[in-house]
C-alpha atoms as a PDB file:
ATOM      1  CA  UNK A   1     -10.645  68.447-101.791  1.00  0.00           C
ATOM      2  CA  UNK A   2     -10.735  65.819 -99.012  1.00  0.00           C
ATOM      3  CA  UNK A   3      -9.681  62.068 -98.514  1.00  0.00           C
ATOM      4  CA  UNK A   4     -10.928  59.242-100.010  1.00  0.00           C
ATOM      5  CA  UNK A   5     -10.275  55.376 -97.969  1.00  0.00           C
ATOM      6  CA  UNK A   6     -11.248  52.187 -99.506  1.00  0.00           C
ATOM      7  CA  UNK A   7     -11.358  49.516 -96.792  1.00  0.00           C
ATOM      8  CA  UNK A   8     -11.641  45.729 -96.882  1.00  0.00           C
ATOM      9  CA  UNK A   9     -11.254  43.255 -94.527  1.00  0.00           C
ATOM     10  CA  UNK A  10      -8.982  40.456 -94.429  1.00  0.00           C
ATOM     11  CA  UNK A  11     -10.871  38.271 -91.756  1.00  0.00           C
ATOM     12  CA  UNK A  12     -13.252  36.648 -94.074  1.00  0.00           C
ATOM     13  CA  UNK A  13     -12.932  32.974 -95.796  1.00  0.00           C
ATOM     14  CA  UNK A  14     -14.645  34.650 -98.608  1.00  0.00           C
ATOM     15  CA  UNK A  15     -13.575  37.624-101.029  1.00  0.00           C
ATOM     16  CA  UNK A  16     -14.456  40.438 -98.662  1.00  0.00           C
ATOM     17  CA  UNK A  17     -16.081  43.557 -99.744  1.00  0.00           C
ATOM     18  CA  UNK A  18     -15.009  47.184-100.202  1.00  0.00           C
ATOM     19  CA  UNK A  19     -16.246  50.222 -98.394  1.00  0.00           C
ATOM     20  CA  UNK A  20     -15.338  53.320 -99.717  1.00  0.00           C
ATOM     21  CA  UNK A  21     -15.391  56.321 -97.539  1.00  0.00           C
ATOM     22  CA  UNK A  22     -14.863  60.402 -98.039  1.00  0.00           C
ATOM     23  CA  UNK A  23     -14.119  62.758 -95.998  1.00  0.00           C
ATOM     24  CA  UNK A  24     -13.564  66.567 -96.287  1.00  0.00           C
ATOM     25  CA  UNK A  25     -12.233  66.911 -92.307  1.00  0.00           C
ATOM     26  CA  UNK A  26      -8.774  67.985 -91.070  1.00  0.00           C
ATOM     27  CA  UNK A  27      -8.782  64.780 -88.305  1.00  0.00           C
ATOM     28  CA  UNK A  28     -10.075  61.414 -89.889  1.00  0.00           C
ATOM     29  CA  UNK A  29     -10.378  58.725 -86.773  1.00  0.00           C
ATOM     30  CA  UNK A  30      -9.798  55.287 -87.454  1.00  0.00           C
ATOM     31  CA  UNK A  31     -10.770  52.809 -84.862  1.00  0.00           C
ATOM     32  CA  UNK A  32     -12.948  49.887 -83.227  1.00  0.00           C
ATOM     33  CA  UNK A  33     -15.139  52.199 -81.042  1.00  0.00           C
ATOM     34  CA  UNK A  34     -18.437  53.814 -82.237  1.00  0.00           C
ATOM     35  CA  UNK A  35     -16.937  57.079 -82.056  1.00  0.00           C
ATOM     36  CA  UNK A  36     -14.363  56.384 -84.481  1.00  0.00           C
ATOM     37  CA  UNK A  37     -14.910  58.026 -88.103  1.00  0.00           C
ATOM     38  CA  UNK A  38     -14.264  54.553 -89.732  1.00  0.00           C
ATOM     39  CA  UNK A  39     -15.263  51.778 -87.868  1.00  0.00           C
ATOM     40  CA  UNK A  40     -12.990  48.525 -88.315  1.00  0.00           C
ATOM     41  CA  UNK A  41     -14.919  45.818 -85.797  1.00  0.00           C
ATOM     42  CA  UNK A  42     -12.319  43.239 -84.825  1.00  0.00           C
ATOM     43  CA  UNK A  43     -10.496  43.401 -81.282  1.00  0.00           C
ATOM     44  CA  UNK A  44      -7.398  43.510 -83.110  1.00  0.00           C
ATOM     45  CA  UNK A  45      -8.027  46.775 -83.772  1.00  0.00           C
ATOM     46  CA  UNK A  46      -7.631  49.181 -80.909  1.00  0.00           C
ATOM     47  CA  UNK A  47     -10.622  51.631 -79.801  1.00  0.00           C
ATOM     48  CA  UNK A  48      -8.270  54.726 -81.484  1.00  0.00           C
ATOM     49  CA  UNK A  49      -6.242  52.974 -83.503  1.00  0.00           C
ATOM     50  CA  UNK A  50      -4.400  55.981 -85.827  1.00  0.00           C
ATOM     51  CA  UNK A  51      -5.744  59.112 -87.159  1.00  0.00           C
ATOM     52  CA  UNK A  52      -5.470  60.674 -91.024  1.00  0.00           C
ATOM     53  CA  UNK A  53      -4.354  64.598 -90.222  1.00  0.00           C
ATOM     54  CA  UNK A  54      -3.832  67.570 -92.280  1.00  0.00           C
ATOM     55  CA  UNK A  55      -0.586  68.229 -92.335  1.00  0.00           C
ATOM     56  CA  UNK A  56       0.523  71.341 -94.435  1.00  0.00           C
ATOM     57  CA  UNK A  57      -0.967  70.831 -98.213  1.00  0.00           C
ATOM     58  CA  UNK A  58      -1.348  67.092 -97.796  1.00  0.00           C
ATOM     59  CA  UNK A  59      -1.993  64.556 -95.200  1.00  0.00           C
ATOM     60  CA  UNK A  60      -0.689  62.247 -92.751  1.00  0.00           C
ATOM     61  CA  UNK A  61      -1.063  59.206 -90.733  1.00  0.00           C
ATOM     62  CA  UNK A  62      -0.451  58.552 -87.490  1.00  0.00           C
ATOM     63  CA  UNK A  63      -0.324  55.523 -85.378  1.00  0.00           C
ATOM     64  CA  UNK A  64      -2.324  56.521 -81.774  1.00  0.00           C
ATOM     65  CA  UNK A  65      -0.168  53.607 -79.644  1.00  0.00           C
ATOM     66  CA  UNK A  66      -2.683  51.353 -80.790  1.00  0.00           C
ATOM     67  CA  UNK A  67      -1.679  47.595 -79.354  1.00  0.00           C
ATOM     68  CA  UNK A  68      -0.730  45.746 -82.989  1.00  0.00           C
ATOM     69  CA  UNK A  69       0.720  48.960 -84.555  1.00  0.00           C
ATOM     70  CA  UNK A  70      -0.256  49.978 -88.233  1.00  0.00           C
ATOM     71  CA  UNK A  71       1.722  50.091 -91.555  1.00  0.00           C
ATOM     72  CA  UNK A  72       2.052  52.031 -94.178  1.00  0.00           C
ATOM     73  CA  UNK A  73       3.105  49.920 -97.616  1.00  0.00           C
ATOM     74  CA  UNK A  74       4.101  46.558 -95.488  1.00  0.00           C
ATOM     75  CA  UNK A  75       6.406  48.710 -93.595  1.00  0.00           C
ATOM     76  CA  UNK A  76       5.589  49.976 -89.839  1.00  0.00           C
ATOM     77  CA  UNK A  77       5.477  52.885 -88.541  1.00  0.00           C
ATOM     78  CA  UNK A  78       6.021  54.543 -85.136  1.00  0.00           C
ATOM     79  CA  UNK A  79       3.905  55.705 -82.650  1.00  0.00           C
ATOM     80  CA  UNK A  80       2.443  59.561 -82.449  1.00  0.00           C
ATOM     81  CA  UNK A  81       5.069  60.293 -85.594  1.00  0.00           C
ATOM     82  CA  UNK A  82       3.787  61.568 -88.558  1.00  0.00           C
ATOM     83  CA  UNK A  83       3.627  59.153 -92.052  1.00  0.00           C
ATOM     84  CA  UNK A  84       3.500  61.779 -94.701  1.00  0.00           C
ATOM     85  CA  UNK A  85       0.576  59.907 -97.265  1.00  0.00           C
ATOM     86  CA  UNK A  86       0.915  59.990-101.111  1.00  0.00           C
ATOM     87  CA  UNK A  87      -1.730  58.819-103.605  1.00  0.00           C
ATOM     88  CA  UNK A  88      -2.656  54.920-103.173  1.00  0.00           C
ATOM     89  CA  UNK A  89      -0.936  54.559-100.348  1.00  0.00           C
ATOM     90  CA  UNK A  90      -2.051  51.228 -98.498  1.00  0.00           C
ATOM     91  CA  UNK A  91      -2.189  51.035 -95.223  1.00  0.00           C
ATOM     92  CA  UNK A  92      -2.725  47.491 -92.660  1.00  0.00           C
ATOM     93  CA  UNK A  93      -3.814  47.136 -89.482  1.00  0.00           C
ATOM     94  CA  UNK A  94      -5.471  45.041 -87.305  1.00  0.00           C
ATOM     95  CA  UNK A  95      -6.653  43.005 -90.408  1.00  0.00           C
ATOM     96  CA  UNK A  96      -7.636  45.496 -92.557  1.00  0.00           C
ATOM     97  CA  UNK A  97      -6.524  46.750 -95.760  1.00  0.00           C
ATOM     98  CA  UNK A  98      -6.780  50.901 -96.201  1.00  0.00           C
ATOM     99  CA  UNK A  99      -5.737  52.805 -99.452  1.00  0.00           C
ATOM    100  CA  UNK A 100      -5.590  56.063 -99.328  1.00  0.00           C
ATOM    101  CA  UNK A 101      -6.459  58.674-102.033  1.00  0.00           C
ATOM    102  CA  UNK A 102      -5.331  62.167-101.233  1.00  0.00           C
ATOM    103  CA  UNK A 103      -6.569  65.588-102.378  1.00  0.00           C
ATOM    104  CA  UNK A 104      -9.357  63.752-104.403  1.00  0.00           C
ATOM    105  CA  UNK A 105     -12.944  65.975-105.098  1.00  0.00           C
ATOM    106  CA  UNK A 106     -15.253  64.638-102.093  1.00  0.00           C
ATOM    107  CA  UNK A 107     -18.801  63.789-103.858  1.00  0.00           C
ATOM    108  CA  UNK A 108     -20.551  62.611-100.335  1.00  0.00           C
ATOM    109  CA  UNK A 109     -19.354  62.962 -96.628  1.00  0.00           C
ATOM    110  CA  UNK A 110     -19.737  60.440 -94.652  1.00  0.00           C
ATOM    111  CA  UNK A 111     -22.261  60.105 -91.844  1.00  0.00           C
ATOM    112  CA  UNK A 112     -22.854  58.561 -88.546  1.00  0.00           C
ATOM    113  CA  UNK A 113     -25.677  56.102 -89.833  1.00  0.00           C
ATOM    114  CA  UNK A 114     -23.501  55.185 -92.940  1.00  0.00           C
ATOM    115  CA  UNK A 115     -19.973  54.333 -90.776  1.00  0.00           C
ATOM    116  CA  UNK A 116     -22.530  52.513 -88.610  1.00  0.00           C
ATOM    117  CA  UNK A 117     -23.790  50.380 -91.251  1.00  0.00           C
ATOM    118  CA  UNK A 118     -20.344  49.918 -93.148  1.00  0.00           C
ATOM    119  CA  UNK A 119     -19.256  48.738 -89.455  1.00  0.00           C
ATOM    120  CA  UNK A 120     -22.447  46.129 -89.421  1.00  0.00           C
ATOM    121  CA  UNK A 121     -22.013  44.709 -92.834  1.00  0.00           C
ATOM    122  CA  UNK A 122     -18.186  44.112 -92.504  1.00  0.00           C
ATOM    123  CA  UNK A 123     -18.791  42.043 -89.192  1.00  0.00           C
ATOM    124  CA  UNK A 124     -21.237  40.116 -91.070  1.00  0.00           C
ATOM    125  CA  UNK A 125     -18.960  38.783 -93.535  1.00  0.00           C
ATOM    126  CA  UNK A 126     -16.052  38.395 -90.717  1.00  0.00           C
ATOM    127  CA  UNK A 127     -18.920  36.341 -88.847  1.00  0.00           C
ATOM    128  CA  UNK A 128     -21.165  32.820 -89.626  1.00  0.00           C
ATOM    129  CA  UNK A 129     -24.531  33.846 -91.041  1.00  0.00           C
ATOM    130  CA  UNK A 130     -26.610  35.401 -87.804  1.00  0.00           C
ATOM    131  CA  UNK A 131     -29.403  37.476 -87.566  1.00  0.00           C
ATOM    132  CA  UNK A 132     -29.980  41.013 -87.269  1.00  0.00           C
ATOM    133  CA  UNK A 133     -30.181  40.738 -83.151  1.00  0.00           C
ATOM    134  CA  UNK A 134     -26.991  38.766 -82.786  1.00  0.00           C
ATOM    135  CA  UNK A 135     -25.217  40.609 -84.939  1.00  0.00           C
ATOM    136  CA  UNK A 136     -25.955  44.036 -82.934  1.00  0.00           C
ATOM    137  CA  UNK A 137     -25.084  42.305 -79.590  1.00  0.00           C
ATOM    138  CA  UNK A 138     -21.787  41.049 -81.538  1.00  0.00           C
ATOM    139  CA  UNK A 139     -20.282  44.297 -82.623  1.00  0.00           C
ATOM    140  CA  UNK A 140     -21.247  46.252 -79.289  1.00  0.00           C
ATOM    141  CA  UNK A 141     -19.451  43.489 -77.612  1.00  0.00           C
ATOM    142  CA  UNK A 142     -16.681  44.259 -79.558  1.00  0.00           C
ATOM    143  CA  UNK A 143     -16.758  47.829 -79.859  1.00  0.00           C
ATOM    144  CA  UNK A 144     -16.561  48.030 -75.745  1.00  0.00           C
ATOM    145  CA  UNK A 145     -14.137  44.963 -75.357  1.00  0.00           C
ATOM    146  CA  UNK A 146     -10.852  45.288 -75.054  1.00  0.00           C
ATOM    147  CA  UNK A 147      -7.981  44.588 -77.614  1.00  0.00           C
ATOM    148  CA  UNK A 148      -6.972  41.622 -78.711  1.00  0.00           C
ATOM    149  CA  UNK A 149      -2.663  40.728 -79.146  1.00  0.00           C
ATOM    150  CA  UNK A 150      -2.276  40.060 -82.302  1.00  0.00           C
ATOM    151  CA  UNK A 151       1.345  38.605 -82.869  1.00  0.00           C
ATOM    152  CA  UNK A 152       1.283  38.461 -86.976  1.00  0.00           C
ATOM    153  CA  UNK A 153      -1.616  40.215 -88.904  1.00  0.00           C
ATOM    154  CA  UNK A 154      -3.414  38.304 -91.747  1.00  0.00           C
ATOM    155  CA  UNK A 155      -1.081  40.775 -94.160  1.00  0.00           C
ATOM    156  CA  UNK A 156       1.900  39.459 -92.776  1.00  0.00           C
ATOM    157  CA  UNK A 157       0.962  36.070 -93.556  1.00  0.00           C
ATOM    158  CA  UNK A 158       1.507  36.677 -96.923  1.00  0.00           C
ATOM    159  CA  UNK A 159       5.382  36.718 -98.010  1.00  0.00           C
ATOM    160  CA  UNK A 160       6.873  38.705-101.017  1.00  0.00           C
ATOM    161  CA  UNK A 161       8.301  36.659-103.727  1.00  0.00           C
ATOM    162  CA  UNK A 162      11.687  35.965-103.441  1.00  0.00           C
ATOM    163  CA  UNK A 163      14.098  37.839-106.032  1.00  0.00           C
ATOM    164  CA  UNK A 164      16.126  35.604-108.067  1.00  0.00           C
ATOM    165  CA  UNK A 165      19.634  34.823-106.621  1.00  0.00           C
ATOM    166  CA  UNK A 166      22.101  37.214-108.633  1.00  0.00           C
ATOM    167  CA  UNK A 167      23.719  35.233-111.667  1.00  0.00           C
ATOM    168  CA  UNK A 168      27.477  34.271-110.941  1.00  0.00           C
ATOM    169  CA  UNK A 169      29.826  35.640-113.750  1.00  0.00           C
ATOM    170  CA  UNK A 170      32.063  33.347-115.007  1.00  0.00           C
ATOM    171  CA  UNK A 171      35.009  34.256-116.797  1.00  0.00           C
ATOM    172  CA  UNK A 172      35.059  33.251-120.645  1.00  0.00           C
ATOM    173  CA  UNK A 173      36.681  30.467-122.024  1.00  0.00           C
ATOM    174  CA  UNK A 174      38.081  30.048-124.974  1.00  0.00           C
ATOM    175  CA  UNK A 175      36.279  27.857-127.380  1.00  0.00           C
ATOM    176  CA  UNK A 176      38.014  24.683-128.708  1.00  0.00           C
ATOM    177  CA  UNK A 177      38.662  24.591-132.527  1.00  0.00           C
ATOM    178  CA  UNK A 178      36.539  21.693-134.012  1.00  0.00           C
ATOM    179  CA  UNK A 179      38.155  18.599-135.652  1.00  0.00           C
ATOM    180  CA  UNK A 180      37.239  19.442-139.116  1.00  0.00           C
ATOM    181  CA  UNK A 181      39.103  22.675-138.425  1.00  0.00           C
ATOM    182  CA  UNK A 182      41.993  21.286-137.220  1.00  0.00           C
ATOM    183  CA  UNK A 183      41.941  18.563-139.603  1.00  0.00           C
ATOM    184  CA  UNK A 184      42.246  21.699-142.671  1.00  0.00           C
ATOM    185  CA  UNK A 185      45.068  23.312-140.034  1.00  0.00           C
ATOM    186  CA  UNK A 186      46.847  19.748-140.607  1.00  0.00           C
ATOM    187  CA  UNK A 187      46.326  19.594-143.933  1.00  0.00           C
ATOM    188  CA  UNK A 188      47.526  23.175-145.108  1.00  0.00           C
ATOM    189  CA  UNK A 189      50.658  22.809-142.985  1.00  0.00           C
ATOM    190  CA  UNK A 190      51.315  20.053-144.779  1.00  0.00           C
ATOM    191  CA  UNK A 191      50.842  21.325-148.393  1.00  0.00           C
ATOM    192  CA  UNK A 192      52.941  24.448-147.611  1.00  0.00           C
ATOM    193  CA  UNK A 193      55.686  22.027-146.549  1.00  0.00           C
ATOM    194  CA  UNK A 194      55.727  20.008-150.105  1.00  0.00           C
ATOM    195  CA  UNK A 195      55.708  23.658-151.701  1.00  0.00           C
ATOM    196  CA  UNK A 196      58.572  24.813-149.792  1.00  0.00           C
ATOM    197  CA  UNK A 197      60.686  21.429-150.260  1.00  0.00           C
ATOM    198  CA  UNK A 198      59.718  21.470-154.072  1.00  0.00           C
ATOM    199  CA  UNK A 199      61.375  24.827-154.243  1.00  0.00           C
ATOM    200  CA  UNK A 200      63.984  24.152-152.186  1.00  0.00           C
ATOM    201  CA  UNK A 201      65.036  21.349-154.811  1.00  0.00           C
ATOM    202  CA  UNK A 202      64.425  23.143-158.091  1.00  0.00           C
ATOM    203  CA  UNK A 203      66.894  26.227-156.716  1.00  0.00           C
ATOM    204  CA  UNK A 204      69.826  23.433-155.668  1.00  0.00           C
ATOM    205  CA  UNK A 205      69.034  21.938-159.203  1.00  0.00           C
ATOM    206  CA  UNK A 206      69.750  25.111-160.928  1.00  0.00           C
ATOM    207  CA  UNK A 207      72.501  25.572-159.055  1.00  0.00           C
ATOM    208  CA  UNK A 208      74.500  22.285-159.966  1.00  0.00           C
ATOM    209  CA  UNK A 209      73.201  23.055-163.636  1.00  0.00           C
ATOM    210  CA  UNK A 210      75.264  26.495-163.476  1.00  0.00           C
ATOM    211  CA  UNK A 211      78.282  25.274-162.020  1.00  0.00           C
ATOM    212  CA  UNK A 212      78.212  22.870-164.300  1.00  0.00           C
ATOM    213  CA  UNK A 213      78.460  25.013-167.283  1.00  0.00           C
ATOM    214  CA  UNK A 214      80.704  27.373-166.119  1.00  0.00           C
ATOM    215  CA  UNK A 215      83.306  24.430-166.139  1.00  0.00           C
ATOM    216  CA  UNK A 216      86.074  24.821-168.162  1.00  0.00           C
END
């Protein structure tokens, strides 16, 4: 079980390619220099940039006080301390997009001529078309030049979408009666009133009709 890294660069115009590398080691170096175990050539990556580390049953990152300083998810990390990695984590730095696959089956290990070649063919889309010989003389410029400050990464360009503002409750209000409703309200009231009053009459009739008739 070993490590697998897809890489792609964020310097070309273009959509970039990705490299996929494997490893089966217990110290992965990641880096501008030809010694480094995945070469990223841009000076705004330093020489040892971080390092992928067994660390107990899993792995971890760590940052190797490279000059822009490396995140893992969008969120950076510090210096020489240990970033636990979980599967597809994605790390940035120095213009380059890495996710990470942990514990995965290893079906090739990667060697010096294939880094190499990965390193050659990213330059070549960060770069105008040149030719073989230019190209060389490009990246061993930049694999012995020194780093370049880098104030905001290409990834940091890029801002999350804002969340919605949170909706405001308002209390309730109660709903007005419509006119038509009202309009029945009226008209009830009033029919109950004629009810009452025609009562109210035929009881003080009856009344005058008894006292009448109990007259001597």
């Amino acid at each position: 079980m070993g490590v697998r890294i897809k890489v792609q660069s964020l310097w070309p115009k273009t959509e970039a390619s990705t490299f996929v590398y494997e490893f089966a080691q217990s110290r992965i170096v990641i880096g501008r220099s030809r010694s480094a175990d995945v070469q990223l050539p841009h000076a705004a990556v330093s020489g040892t940039h971080a390092s992928i580390r067994t660390q107990g049953a899993g792995y971890a990152l760590f940052d190797e006080g490279s000059t822009n300083g490396t995140r893992v998810n969008e969120v950076p990390i510090a210096a020489g301390r240990p970033k636990a990695l979980r599967p597809n984590d994605s790390i940035d730095l120095g213009g380059y997009r890495l996710t990470i696959e942990v514990g995965v089956p290893v079906a090739q290990t990667m060697s010096a001529r294939l880094t190499a070649d990965y390193a050659r063919r990213m330059l070549s889309e960060q770069m105008s078309p040149h030719g073989p010989l230019e190209l060389d003389a490009e990246l061993a410029t930049i694999q012995s030049g020194p780093d370049a400050h880098v104030e905001l990464l290409p990834i940091g360009n890029e801002r999350p979408s804002a969340p919605p503002p949170p909706r405001e409750s308002r209390p309730s209000r109660p709903r007005a009666s419509s006119p038509e409703l009202r309009s029945t309200d009226a008209k009830l009231g009033r029919g109950e009133m004629a009810v009452y009053s025609l009562a109210a009459l035929v009881v003080a009739i009856s009344v005058i009709a008894m006292a009448l008739l109990m007259r001597p």
